[in-house]
C-alpha atoms as a PDB file:
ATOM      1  CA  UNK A   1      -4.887   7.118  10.148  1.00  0.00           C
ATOM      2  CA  UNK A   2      -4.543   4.442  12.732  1.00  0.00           C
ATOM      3  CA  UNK A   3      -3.670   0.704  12.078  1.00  0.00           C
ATOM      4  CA  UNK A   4      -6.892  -1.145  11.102  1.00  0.00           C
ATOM      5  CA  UNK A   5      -6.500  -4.869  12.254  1.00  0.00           C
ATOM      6  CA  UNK A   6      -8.209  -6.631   9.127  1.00  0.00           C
ATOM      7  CA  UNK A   7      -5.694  -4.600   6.901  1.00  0.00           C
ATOM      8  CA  UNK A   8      -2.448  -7.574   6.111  1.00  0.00           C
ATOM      9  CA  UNK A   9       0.212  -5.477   4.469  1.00  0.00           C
ATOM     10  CA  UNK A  10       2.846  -7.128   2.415  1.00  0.00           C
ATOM     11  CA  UNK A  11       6.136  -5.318   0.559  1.00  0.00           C
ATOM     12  CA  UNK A  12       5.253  -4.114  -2.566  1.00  0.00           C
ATOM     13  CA  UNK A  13       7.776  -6.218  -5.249  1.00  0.00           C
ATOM     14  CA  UNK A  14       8.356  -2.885  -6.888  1.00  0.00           C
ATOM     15  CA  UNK A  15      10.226  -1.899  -3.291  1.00  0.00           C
ATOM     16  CA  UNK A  16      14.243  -1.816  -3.545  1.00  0.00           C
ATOM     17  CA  UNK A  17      15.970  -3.983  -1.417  1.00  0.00           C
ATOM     18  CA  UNK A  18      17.376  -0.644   0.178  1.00  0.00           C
ATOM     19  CA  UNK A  19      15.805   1.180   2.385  1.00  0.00           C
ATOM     20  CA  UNK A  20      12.473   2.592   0.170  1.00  0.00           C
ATOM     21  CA  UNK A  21      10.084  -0.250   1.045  1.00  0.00           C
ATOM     22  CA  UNK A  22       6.270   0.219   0.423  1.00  0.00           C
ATOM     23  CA  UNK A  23       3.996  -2.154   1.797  1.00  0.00           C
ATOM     24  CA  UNK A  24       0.236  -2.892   0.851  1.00  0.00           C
ATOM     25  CA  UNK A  25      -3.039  -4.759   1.627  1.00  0.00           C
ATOM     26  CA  UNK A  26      -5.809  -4.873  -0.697  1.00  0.00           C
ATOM     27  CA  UNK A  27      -8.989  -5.344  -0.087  1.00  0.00           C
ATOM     28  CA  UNK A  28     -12.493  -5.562  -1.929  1.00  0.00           C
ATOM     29  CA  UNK A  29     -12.910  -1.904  -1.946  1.00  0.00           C
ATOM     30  CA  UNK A  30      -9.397  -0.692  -2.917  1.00  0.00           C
ATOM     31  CA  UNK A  31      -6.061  -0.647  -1.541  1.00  0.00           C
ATOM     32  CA  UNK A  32      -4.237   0.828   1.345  1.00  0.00           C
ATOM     33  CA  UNK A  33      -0.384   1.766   1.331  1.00  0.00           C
ATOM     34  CA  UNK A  34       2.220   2.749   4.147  1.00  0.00           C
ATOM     35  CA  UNK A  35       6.017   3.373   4.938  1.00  0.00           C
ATOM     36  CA  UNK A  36       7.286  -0.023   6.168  1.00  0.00           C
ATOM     37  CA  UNK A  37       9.784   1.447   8.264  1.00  0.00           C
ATOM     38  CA  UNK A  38       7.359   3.676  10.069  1.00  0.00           C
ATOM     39  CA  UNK A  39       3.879   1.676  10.303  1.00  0.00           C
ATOM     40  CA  UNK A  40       2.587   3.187  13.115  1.00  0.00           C
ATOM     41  CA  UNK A  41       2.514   6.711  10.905  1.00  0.00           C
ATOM     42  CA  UNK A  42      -0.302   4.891   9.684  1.00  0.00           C
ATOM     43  CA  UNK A  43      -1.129   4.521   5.959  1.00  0.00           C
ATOM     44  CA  UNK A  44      -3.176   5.826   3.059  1.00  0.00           C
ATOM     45  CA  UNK A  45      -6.496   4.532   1.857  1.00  0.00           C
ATOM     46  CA  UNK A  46      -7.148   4.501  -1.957  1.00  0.00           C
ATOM     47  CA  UNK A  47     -10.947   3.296  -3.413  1.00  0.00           C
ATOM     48  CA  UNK A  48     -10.730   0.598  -6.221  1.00  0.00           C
ATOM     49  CA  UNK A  49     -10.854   2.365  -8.885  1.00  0.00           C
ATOM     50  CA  UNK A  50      -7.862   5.000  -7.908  1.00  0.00           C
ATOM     51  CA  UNK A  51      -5.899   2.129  -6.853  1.00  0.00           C
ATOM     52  CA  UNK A  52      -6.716   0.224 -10.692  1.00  0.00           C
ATOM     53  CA  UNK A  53      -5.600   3.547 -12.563  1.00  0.00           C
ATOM     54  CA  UNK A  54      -2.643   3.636 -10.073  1.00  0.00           C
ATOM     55  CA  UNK A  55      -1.239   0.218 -11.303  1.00  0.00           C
ATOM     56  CA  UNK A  56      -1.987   0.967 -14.892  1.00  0.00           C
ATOM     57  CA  UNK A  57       0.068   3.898 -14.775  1.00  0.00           C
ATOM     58  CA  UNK A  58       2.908   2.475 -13.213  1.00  0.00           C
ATOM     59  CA  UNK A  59       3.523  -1.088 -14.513  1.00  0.00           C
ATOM     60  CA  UNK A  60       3.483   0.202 -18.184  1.00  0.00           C
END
């Protein structure tokens, strides 16, 4: 998917401080996620409610 320039990605705080970084940016209809070391791979879009079960799952 290419870059979309609204999209302001940030490094998830569940990242390492090794070399597995994750970065986001929300927005009002979900979430989208990419490799921070490889950007221009482009990144994965995930609708609200995916990304809201997503987060329950993994911050229990």
């Amino acid at each position: 998917m290419a870059e979309h320039p609204s999209l302001v990605f940030h490094k998830s705080s569940y990242s390492t401080t090794r070399q597995e970084c994750v970065e986001v940016a929300e927005f009002s209809a979900g979430a989208a996620v990419r490799d921070s070391e490889r950007p221009v791979a482009g990144h994965l879009v995930f609708p609200a409610h995916e990304w809201a079960a997503l987060l329950v799952v993994v911050t229990r």
